[in-house]
Protein backbone atom coordinates (compact mmCIF):
# COMPACT_ATOMS: atom_id res chain seq x y z
CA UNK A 1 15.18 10.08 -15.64
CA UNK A 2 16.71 12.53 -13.03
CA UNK A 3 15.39 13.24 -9.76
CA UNK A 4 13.82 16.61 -11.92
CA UNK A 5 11.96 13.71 -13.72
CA UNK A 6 10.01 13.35 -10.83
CA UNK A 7 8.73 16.88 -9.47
CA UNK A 8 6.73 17.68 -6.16
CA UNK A 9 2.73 17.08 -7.30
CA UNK A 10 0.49 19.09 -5.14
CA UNK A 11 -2.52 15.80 -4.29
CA UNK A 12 -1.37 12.89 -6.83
CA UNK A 13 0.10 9.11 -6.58
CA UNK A 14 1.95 7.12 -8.76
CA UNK A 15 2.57 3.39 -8.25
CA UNK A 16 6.18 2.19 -9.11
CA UNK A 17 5.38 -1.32 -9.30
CA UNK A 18 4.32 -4.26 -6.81
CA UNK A 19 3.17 -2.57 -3.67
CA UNK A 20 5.21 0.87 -4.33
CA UNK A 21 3.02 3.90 -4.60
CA UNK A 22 4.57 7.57 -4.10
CA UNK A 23 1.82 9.84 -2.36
CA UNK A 24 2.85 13.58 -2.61
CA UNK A 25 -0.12 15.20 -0.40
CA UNK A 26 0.29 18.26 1.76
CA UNK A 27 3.77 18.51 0.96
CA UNK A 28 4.71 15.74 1.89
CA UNK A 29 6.48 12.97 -0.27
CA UNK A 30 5.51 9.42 0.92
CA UNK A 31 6.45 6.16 -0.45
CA UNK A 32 4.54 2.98 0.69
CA UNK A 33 6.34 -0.52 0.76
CA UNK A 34 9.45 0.40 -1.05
CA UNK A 35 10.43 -2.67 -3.28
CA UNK A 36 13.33 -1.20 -5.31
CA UNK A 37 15.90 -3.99 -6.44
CA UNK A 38 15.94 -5.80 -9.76
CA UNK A 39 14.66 -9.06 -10.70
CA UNK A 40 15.73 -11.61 -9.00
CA UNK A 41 14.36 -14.40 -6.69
CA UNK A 42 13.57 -14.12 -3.31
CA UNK A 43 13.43 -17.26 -1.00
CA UNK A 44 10.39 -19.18 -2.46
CA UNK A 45 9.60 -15.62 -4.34
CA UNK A 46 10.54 -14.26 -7.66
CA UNK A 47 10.77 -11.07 -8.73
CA UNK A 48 10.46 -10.69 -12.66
CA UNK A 49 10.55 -6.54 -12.67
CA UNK A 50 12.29 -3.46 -11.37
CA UNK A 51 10.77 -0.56 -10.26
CA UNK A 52 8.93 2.23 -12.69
CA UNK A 53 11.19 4.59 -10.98
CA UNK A 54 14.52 3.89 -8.94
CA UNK A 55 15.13 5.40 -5.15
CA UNK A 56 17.40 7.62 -6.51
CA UNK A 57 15.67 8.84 -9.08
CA UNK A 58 12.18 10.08 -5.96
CA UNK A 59 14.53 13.15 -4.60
CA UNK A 60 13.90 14.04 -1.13
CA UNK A 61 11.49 11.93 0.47
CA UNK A 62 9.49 12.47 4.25
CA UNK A 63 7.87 9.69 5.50
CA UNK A 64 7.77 5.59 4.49
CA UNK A 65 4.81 3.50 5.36
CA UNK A 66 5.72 -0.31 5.68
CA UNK A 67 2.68 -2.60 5.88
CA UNK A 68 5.38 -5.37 7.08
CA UNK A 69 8.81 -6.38 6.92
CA UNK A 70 8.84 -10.18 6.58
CA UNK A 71 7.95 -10.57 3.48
CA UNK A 72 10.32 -9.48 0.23
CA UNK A 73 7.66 -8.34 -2.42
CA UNK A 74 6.82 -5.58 0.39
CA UNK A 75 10.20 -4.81 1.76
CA UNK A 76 13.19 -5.91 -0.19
CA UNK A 77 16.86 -5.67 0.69
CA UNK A 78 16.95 -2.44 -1.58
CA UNK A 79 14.14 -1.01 -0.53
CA UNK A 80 14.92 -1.50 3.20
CA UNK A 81 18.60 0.24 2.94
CA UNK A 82 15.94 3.32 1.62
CA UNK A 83 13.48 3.21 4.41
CA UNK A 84 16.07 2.88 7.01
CA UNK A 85 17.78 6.13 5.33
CA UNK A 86 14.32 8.28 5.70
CA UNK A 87 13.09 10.67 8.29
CA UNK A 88 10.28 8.24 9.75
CA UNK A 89 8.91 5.20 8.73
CA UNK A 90 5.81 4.34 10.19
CA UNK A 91 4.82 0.38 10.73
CA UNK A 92 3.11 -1.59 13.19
CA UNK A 93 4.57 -2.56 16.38
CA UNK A 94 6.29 -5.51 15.57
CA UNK A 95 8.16 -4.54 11.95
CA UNK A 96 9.15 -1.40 14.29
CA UNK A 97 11.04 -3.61 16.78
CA UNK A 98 12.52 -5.28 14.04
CA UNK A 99 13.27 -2.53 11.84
CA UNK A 100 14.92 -0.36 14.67
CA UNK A 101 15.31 3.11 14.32
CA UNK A 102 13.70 5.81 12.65
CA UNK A 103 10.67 3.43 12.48
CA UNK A 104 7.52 3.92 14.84
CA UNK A 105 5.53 0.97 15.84
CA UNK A 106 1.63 2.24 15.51
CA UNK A 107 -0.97 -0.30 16.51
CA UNK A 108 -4.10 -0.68 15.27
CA UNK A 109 -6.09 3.07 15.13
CA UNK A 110 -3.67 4.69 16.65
CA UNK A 111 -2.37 8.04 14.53
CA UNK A 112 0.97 9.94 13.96
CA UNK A 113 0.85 13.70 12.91
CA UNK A 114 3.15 14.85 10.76
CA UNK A 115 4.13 18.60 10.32
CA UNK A 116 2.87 19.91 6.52
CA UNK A 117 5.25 20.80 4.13
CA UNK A 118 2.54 23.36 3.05
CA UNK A 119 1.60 25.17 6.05
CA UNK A 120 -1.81 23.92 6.60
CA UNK A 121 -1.48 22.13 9.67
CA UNK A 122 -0.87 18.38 9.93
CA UNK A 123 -1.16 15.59 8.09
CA UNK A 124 -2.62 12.93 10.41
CA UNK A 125 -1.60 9.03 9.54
CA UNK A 126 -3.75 5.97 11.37
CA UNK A 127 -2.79 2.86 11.73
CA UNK A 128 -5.94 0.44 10.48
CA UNK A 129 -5.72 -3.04 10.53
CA UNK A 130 -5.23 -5.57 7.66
CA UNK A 131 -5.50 -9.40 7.28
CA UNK A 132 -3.09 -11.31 5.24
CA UNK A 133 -4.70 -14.28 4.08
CA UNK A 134 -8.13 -15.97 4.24
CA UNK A 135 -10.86 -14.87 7.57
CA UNK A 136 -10.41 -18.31 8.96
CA UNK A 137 -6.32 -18.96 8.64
CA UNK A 138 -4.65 -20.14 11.62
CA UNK A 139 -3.22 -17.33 13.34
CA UNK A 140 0.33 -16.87 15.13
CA UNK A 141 1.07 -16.31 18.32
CA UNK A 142 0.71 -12.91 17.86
CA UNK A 143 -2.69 -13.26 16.89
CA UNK A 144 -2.29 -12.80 13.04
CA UNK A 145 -3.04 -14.46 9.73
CA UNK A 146 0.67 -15.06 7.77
CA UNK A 147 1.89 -11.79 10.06
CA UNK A 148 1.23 -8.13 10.89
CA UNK A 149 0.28 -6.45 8.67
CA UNK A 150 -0.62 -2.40 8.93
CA UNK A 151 -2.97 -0.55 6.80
CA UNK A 152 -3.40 3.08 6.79
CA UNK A 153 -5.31 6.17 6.64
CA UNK A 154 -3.80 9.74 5.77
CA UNK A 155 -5.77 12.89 6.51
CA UNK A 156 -5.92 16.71 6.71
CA UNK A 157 -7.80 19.62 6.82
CA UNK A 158 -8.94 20.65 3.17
CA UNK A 159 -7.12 16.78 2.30
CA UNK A 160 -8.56 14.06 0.69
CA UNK A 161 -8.69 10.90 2.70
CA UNK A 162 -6.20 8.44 1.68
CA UNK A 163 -6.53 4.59 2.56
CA UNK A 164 -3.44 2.33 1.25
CA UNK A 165 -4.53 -1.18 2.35
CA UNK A 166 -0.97 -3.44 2.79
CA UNK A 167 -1.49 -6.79 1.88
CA UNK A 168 -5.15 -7.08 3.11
CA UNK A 169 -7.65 -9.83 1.81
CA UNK A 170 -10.51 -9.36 3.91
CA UNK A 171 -13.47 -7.31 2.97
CA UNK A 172 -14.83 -7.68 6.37
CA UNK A 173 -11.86 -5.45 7.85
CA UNK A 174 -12.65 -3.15 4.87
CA UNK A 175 -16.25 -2.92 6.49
CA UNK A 176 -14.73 -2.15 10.10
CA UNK A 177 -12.45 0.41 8.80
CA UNK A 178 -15.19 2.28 6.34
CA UNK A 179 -17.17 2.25 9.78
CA UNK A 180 -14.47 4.23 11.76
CA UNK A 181 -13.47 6.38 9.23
CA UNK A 182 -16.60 6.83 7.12
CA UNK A 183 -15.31 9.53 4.50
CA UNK A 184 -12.78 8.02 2.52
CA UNK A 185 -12.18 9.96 -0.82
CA UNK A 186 -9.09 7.50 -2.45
CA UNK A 187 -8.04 4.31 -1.72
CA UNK A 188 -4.82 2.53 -3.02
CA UNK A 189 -5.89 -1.36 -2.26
CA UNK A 190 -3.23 -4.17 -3.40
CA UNK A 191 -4.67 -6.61 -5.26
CA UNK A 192 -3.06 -9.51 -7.29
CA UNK A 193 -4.69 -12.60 -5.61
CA UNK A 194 -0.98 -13.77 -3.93
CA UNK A 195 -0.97 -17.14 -3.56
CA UNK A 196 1.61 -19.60 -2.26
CA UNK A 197 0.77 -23.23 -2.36
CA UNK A 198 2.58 -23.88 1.13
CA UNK A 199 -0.18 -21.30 2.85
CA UNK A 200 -3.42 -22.34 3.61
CA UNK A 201 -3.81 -24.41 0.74
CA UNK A 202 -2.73 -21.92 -1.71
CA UNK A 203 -6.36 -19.74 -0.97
CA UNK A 204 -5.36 -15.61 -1.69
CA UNK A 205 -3.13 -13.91 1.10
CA UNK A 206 -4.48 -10.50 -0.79
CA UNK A 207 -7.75 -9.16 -2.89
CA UNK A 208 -8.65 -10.49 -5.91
CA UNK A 209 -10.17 -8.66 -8.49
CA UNK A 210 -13.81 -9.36 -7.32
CA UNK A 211 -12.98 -8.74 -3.56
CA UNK A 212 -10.74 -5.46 -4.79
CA UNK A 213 -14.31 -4.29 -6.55
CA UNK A 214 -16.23 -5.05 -3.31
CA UNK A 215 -14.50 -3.73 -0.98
CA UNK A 216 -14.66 -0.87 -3.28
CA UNK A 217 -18.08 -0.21 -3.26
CA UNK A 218 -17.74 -0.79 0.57
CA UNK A 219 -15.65 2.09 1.16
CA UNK A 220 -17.65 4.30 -1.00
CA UNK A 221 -14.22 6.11 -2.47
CA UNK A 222 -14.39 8.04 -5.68
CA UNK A 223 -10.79 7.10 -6.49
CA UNK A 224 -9.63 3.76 -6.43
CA UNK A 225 -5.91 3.15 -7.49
CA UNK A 226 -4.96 -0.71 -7.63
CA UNK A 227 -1.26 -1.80 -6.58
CA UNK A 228 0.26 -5.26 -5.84
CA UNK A 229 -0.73 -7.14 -8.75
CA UNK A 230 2.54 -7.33 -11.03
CA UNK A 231 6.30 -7.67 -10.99
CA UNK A 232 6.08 -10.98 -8.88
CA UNK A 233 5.14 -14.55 -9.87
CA UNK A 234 3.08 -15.14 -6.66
CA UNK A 235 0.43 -13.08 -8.35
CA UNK A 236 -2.11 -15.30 -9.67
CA UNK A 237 -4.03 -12.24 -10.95
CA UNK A 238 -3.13 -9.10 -12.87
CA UNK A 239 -4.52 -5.88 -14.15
CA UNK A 240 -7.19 -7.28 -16.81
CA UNK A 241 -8.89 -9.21 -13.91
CA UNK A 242 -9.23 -6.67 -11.74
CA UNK A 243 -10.60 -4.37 -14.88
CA UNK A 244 -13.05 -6.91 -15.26
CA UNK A 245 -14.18 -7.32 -12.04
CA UNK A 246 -14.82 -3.41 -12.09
CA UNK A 247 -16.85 -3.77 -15.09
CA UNK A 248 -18.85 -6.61 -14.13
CA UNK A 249 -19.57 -4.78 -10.93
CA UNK A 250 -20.51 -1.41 -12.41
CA UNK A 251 -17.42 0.23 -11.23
CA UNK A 252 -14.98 1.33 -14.16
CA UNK A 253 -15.59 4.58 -13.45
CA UNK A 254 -13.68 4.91 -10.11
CA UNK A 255 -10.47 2.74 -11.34
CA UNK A 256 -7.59 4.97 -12.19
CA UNK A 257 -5.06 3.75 -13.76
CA UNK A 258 -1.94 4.65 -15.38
CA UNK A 259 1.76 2.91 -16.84
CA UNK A 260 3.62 2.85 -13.62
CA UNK A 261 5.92 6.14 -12.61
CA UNK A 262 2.63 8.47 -14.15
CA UNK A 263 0.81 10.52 -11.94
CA UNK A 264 -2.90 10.04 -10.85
CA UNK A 265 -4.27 13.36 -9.37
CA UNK A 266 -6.38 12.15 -6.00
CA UNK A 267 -8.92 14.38 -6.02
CA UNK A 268 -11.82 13.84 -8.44
């Protein structure tokens, strides 16, 4: 596939694999926690897949949203040569300061605007917040489960709202963010049900499929894309649990889902 392979969609996403979506919306192209090496293992993490699509293969791209840098399966070594090499990356405060230039630390419900590719005004991104393991894990001295993590929210006039979760496994936050930003059209929520036996006793540092369902029906989206769930062995859940959790809650009909490098359009 050649860069052509990959043409400018007017409202769609694809996910590449793990956490990697590409969001073309208001002509813009953004790509969330690029992953892009082969596999290979990481520390106590091992890859088993590549990417759907390689960075060279995306064309020009505007903006990169990193939920956080500490952690390989959301930013690895090949995928942080390409976010470093973008316009802007937007993170939270901390992955900025370690990530250095052209990142921008946003914290929690703060926004960025970016200028539209299309000519219809801004595309607004807000920082939401996101917790990384289990409600009652010990936190850091930051104040954070595992680490920061960012969430966020893209918007625009005559736009879909977008919500891409980062590595999120509360449904409570879900709650708190559905309450500040009540009208969100499409969600992209990682799933998978990571688990590492050295963190809090192996419980999930993201959604499983039954939380992935509930939060969901909590945010009241008619699009739900799932991401996150494959191309690592710290996954202890993949795509035919979260299917069935969709089913057993009533939900198949919002799931959309696709072989990885397709387009899903994000309007209904």
């Amino acid at each position: 596939m050649t860069t052509a392979g990959l043409p400018r969609q007017e409202c769609a996403v694809t996910v590449l694999g793990g956490p990697t979506a590409v969001i073309d919306i208001g002509g813009l192209r953004i790509v969330t926690d690029p992953t892009f090496d082969g596999a290979s293992p990481h520390g106590y993490l091992t890859k088993t897949t590549g990417p759907a699509v390689s960075e060279d293969e995306l064309g020009p791209v505007d903006v990169v949203l990193v939920s956080h840098d500490l952690h390989p399966d959301n930013l690895d070594e090949r995928g942080r040569t390409f976010a470093l090499a973008a316009p802007i990356v937007l993170t939270g405060p901390l992955s900025a300061s370690r990530l250095g230039s052209p990142a921008i630390g946003l914290s929690c419900w703060t926004s960025h605007s970016l200028a539209r590719a299309d000519g219809d005004g801004e595309l607004t991104v807000l920082a939401v917040p996101a917790i990384h393991g289990p409600e009652d894990g010990d936190r850091d001295a930051d104040g954070h489960v595992n680490c920061e993590v960012t969430g966020f929210v893209l918007s625009g006039e005559e736009l879909p709202t977008v919500y891409v979760s980062g590595d999120n496994a509360s449904v409570g936050t879900v709650a708190e963010i559905s309450l500040r930003v009540p009208d969100i059209d499409a969600a992209v929520l990682h799933a998978g049900a990571a688990r590492v036996p050295t963190k809090f006793d192996g419980r999930p540092l993201s959604l499983d499929g039954h939380r992935t369902a509930a939060a969901a029906a909590v945010l009241g989206a008619d699009i739900v894309i799932p991401a996150h769930y494959d191309g690592w062995t710290h996954f202890s859940e993949g795509l035919a649990d979260i299917e069935s959790a969709f089913r057993e809650a009533g939900l198949s009909s919002l799931l959309r889902i696709s072989n990885h490098g397709s387009w899903m359009p994000l309007r209904p």
